[in-house]
Protein backbone atom coordinates (compact mmCIF):
# COMPACT_ATOMS: atom_id res chain seq x y z
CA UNK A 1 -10.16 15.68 5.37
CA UNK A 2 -7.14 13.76 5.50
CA UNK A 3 -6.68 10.17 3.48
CA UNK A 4 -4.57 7.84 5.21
CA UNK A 5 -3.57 4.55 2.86
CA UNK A 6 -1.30 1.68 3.96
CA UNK A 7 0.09 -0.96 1.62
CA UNK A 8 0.80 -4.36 3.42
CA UNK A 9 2.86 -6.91 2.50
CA UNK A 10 1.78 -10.05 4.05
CA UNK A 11 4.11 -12.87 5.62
CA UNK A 12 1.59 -15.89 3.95
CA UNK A 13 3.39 -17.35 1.08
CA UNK A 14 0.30 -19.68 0.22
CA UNK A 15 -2.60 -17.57 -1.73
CA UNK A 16 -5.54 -19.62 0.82
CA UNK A 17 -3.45 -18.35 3.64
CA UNK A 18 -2.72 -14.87 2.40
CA UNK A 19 -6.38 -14.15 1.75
CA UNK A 20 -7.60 -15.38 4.96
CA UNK A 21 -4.72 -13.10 6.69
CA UNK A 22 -6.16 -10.02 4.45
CA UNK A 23 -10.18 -11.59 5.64
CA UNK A 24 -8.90 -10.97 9.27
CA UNK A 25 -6.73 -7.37 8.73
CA UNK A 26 -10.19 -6.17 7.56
CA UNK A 27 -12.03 -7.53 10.55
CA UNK A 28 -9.88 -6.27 12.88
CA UNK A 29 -9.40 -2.65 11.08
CA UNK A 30 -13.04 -2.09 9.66
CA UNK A 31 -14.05 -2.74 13.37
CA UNK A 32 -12.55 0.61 14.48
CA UNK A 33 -14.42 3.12 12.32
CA UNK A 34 -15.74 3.99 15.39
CA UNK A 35 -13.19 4.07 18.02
CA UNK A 36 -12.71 7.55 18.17
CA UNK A 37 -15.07 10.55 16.52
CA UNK A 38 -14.42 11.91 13.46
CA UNK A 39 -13.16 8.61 11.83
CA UNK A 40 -15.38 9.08 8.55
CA UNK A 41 -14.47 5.79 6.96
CA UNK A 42 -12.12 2.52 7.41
CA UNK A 43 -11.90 -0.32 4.41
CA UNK A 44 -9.44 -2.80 3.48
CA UNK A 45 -8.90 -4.82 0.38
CA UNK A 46 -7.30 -7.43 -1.29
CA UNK A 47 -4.91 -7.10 -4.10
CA UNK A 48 -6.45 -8.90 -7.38
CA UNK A 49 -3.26 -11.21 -6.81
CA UNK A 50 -2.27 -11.18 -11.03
CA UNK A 51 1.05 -9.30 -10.51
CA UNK A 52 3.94 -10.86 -8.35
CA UNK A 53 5.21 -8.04 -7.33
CA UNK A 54 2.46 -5.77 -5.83
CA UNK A 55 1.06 -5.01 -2.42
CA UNK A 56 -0.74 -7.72 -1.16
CA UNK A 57 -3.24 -5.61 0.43
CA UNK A 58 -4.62 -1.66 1.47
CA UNK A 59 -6.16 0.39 3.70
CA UNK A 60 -7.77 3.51 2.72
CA UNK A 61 -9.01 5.54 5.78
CA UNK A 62 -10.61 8.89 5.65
CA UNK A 63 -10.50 11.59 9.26
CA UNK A 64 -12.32 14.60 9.41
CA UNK A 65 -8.42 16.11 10.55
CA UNK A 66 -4.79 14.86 11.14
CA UNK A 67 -5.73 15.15 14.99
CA UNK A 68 -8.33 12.76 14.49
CA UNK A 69 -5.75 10.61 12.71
CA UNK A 70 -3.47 11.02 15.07
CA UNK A 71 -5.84 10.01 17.78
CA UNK A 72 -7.01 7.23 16.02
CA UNK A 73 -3.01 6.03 15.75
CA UNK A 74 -2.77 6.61 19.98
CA UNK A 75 -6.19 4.58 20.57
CA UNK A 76 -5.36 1.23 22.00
CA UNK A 77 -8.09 -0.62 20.20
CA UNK A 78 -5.86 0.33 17.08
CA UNK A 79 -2.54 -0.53 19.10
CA UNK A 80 -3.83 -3.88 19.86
CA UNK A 81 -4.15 -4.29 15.97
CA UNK A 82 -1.09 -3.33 15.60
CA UNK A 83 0.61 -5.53 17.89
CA UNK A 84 -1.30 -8.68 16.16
CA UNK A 85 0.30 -7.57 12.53
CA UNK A 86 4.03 -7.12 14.05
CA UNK A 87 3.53 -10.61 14.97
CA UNK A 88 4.10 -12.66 11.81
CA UNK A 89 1.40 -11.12 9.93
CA UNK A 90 2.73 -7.82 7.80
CA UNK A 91 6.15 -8.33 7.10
CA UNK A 92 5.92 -4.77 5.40
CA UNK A 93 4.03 -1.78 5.52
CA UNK A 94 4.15 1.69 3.00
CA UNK A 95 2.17 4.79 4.10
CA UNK A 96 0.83 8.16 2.40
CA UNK A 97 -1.22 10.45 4.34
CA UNK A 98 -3.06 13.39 2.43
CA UNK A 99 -5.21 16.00 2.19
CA UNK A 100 -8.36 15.84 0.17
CA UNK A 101 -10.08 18.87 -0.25
């Protein structure tokens, strides 16, 4: 299985607007658990907000296999997510894929 976790940085500098820009990325990203087979599991949360300088927000995705990943990157559900972050939303992203055994 293969763990695929994103840190965002979000473009809100107000804490009402940053959490309703985290309330949609998990919308939008939990939506796709489905999208393409083999997508065990999708979630997204918030930062607790007490330290300045973290992330303001994860995913944590689980795929049976990088293929699946890598298929679930390619789907244009996904892409169409994508497109609506680049637009104002993440101003910064950090990635780690893994393998859990």
């Amino acid at each position: 299985m293969i763990r695929h976790v994103v840190a965002f940085r979000l473009s809100a500098e107000d804490d009402v607007e940053r959490r309703e820009q985290v309330a949609e990325i998990k919308l939008r990203l939990e939506a796709l658990c489905d999208v393409v087979p083999g997508v065990i599991n999708i979630e997204v949360h918030s930062d607790l907000g007490l330290i300045a300088t973290h992330w303001h927000a994860v995913l944590v995705a689980d795929y049976e296999s990088n293929d699946v990943l890598e298929a679930y990157q390619a789907h244009p559900r996904h892409l169409e997510v994508i497109r609506w972050m680049n637009q104002g939303v993440v101003t910064d992203r950090a990635v780690v894929d893994f393998e859990v055994l």
